[in-house]
PDB file of N, CA and C in Angstrom:
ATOM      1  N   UNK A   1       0.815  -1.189   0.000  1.00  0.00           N
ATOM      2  CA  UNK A   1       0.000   0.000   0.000  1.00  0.00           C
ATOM      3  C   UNK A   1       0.865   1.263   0.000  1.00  0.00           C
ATOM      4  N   UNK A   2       2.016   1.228   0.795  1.00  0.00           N
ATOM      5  CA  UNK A   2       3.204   2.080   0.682  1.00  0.00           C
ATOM      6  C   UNK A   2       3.565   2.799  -0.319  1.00  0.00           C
ATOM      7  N   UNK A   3       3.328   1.843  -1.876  1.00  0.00           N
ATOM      8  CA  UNK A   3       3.789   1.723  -2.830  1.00  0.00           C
ATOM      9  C   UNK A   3       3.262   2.736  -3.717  1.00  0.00           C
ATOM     10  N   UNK A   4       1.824   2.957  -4.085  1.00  0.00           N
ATOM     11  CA  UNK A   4       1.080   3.420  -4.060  1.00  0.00           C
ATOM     12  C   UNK A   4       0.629   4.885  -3.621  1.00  0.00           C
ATOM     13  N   UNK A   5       0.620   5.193  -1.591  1.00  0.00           N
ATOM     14  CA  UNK A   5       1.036   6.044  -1.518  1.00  0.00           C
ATOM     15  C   UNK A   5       2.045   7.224  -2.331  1.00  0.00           C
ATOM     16  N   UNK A   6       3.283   6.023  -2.482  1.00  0.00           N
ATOM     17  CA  UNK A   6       4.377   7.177  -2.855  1.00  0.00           C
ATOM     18  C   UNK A   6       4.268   7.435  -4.374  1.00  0.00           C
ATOM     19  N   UNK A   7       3.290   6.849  -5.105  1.00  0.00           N
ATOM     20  CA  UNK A   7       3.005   7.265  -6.714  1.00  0.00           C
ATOM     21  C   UNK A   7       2.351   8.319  -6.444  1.00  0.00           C
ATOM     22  N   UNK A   8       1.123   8.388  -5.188  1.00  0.00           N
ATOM     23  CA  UNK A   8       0.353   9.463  -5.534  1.00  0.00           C
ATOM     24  C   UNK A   8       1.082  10.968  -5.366  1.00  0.00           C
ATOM     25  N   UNK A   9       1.879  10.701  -4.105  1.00  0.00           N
ATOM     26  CA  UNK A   9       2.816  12.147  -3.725  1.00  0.00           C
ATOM     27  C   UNK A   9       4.215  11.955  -4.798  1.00  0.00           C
ATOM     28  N   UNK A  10       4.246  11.447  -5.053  1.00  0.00           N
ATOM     29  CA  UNK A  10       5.434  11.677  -6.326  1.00  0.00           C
ATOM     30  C   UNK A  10       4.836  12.651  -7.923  1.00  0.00           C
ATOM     31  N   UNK A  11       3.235  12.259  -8.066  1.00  0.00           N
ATOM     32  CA  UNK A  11       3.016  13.087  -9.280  1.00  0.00           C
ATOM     33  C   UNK A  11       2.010  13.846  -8.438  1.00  0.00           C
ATOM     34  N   UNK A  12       1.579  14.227  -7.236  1.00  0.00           N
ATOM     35  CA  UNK A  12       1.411  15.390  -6.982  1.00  0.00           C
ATOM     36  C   UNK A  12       3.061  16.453  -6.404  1.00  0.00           C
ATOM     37  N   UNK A  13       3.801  15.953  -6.285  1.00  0.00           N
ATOM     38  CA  UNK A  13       5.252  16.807  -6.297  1.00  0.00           C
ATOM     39  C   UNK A  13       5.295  17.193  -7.492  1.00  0.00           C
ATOM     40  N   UNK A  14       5.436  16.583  -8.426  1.00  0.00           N
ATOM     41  CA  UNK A  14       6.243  16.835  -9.982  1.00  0.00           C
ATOM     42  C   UNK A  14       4.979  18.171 -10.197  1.00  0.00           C
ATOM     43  N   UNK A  15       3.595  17.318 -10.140  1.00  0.00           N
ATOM     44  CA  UNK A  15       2.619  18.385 -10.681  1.00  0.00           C
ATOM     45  C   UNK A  15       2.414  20.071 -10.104  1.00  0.00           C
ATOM     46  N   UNK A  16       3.403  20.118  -8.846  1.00  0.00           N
ATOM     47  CA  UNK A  16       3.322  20.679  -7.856  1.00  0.00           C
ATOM     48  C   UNK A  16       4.323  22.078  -8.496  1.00  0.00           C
ATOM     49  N   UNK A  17       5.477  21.255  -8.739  1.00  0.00           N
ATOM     50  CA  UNK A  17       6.885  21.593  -9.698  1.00  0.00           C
ATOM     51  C   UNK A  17       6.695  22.355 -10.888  1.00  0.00           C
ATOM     52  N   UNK A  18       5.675  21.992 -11.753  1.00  0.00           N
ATOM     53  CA  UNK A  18       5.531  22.150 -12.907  1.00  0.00           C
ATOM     54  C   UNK A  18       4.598  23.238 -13.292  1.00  0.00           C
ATOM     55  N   UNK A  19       3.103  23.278 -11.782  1.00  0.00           N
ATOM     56  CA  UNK A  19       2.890  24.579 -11.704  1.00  0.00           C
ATOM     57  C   UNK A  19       3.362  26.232 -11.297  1.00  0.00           C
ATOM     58  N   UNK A  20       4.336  25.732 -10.415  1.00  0.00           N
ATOM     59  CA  UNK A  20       5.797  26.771  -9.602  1.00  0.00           C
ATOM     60  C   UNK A  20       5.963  26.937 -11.135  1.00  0.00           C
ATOM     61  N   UNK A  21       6.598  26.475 -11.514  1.00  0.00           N
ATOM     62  CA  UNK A  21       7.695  26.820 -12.832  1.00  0.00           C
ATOM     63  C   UNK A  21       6.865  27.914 -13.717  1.00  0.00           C
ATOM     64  N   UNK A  22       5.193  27.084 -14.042  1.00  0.00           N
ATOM     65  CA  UNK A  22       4.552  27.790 -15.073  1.00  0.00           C
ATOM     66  C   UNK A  22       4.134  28.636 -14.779  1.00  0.00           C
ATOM     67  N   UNK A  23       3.772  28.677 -13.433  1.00  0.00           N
ATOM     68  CA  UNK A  23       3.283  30.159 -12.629  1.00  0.00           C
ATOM     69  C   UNK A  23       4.325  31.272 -12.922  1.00  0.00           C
ATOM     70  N   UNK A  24       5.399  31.056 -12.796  1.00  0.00           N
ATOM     71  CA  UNK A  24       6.846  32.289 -13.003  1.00  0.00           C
ATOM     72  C   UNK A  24       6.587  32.555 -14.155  1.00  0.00           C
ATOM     73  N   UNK A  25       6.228  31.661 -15.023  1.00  0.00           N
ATOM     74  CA  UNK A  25       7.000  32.105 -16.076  1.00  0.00           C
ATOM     75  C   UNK A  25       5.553  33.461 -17.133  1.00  0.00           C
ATOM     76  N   UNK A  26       4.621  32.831 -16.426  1.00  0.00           N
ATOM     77  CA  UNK A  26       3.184  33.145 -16.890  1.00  0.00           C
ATOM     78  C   UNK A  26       2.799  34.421 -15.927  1.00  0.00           C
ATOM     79  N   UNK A  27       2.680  35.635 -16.156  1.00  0.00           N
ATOM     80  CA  UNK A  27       2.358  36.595 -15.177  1.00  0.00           C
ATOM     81  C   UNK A  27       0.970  37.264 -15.687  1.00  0.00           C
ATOM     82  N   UNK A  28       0.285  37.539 -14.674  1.00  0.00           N
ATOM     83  CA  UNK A  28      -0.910  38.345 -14.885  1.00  0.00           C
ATOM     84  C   UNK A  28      -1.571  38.755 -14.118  1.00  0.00           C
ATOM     85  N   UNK A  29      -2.789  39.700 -13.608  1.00  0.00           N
ATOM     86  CA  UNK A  29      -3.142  40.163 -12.719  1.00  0.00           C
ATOM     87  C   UNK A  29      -4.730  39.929 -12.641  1.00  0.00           C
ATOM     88  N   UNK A  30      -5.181  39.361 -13.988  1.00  0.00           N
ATOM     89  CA  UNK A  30      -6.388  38.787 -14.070  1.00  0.00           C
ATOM     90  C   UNK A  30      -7.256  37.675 -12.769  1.00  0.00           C
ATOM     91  N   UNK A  31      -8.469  37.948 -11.830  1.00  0.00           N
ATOM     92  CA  UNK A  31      -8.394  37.613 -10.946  1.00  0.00           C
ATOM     93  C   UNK A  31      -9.022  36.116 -11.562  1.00  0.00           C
ATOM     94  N   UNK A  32      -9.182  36.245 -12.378  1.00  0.00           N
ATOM     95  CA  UNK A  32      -9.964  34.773 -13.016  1.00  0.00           C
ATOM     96  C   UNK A  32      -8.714  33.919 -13.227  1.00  0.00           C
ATOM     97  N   UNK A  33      -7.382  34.272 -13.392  1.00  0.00           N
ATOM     98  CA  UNK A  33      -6.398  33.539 -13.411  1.00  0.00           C
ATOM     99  C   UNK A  33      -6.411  32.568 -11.888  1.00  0.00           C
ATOM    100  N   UNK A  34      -6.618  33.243 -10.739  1.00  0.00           N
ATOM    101  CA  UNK A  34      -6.864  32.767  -9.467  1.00  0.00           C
ATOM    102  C   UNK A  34      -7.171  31.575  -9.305  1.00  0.00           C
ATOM    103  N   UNK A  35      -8.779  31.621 -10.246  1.00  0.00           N
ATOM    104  CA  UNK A  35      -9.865  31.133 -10.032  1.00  0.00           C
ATOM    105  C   UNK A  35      -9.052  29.430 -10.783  1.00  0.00           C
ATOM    106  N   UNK A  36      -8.903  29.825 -11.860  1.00  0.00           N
ATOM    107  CA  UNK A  36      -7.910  29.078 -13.195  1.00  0.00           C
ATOM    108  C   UNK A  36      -6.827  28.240 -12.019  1.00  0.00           C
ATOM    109  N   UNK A  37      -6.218  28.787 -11.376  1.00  0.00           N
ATOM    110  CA  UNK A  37      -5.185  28.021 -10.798  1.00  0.00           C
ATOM    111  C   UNK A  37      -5.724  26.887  -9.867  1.00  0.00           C
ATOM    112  N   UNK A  38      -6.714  27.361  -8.953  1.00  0.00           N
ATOM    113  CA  UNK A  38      -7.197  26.747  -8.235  1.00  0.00           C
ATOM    114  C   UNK A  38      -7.994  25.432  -8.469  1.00  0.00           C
ATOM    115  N   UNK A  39      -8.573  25.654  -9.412  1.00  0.00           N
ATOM    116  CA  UNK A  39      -9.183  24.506 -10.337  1.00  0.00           C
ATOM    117  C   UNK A  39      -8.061  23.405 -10.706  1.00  0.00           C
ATOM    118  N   UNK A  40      -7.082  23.972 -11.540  1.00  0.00           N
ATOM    119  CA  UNK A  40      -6.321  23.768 -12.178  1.00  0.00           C
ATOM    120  C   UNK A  40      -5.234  22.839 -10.606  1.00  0.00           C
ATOM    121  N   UNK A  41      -5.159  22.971  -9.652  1.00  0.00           N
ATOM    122  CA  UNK A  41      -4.576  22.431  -8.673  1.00  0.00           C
ATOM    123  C   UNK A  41      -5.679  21.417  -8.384  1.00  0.00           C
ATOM    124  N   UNK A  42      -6.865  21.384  -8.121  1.00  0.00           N
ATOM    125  CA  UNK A  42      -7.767  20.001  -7.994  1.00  0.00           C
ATOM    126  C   UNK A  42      -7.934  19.493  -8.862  1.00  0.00           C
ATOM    127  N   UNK A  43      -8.209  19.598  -9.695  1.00  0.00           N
ATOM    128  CA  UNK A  43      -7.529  18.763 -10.843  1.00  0.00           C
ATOM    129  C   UNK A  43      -7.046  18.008 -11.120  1.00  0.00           C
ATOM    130  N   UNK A  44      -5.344  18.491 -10.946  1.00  0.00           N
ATOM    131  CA  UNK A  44      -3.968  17.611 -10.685  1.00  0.00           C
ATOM    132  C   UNK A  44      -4.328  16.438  -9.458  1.00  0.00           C
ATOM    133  N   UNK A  45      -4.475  17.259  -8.422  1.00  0.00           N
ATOM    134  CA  UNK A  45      -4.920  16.446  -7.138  1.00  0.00           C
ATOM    135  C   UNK A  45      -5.664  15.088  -7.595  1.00  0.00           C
ATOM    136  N   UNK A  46      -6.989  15.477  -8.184  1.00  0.00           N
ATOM    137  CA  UNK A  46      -7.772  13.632  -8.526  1.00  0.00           C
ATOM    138  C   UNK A  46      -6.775  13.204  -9.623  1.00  0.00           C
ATOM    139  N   UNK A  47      -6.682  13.798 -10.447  1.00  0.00           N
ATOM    140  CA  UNK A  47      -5.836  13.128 -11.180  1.00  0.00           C
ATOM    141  C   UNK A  47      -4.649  12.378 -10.785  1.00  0.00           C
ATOM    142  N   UNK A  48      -3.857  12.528  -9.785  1.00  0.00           N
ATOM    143  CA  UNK A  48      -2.843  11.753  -8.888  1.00  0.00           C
ATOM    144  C   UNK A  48      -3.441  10.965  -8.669  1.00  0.00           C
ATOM    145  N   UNK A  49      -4.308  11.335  -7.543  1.00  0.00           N
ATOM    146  CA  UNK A  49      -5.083  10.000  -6.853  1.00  0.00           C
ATOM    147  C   UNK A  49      -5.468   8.663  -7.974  1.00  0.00           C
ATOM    148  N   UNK A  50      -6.090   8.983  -9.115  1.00  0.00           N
ATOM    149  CA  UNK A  50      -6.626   8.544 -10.078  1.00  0.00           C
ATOM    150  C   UNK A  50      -5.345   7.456 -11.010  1.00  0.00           C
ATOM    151  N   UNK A  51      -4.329   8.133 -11.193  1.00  0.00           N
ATOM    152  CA  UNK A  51      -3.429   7.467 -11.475  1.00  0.00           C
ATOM    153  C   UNK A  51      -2.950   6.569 -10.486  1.00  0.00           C
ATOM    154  N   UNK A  52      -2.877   6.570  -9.226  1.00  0.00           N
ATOM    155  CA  UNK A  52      -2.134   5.660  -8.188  1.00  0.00           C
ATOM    156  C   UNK A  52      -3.013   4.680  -8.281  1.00  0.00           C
ATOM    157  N   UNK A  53      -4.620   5.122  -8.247  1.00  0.00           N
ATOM    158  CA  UNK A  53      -5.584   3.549  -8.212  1.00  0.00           C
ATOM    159  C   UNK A  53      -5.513   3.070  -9.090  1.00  0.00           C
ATOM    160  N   UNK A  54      -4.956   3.613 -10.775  1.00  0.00           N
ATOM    161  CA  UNK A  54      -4.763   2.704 -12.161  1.00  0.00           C
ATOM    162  C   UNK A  54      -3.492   1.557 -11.756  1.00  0.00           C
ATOM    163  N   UNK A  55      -2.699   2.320 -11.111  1.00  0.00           N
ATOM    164  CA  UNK A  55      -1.438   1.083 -11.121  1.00  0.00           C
ATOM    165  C   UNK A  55      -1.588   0.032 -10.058  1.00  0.00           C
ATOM    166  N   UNK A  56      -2.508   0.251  -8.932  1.00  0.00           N
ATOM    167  CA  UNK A  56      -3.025  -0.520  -7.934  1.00  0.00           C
ATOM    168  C   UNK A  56      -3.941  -1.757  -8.675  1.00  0.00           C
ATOM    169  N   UNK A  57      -4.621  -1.215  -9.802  1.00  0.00           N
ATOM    170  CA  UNK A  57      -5.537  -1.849 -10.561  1.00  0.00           C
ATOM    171  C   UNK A  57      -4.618  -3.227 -11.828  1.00  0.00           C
ATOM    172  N   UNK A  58      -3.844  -2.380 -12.046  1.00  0.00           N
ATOM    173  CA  UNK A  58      -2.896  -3.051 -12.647  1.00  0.00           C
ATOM    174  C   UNK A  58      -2.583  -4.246 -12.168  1.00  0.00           C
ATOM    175  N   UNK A  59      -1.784  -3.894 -10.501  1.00  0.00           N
ATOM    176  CA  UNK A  59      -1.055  -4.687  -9.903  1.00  0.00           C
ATOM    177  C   UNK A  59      -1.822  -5.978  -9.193  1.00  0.00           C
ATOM    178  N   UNK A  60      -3.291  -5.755  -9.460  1.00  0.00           N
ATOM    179  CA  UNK A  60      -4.138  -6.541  -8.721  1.00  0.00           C
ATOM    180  C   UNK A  60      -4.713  -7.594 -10.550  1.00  0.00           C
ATOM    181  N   UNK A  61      -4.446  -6.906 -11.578  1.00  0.00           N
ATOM    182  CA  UNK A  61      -4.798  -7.601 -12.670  1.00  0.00           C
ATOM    183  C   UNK A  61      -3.536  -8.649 -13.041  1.00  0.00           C
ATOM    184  N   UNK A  62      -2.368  -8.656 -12.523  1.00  0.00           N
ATOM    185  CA  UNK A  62      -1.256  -9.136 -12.379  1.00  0.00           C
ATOM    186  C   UNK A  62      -0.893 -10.163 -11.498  1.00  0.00           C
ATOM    187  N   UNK A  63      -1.634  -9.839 -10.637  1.00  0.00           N
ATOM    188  CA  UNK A  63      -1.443 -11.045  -9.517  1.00  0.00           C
ATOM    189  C   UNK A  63      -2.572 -12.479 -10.088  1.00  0.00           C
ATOM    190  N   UNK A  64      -3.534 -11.308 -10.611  1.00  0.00           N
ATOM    191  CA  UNK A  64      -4.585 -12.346 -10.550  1.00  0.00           C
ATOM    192  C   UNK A  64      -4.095 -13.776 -12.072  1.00  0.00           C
ATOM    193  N   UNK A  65      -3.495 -12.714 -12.955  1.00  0.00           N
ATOM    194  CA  UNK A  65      -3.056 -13.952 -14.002  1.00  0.00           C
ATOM    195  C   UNK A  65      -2.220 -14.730 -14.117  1.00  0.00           C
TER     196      UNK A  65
END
């Protein structure tokens, strides 16, 4: 289960990384950008989660054959 865990906080880090970066590089004062980020961070969030239960899913289609 460990395993798992550390997929989900590994591509919420990277995804974490990748918004830092794009945030710098992207400037604006638009408050809907806010709105945009915030979304744009839950998002990422299920989407982690979502990916860790695909490889859990995997690993349970693997055992089973």
């Amino acid at each position: 289960m460990s395993k798992y865990i550390t997929i989900f906080f590994l591509f919420l880090l990277v995804s974490g990384i990748l918004f830092i970066i794009l945030g710098s590089i992207i400037k604006g004062g638009d408050p809907a950008e806010d709105v945009t980020r915030i979304f744009g961070i839950i998002i990422v969030i299920l989407l982690s989660f979502l990916i860790s239960q695909i490889f859990y899913l995997i690993n349970i289609v693997k055992k089973k054959g």
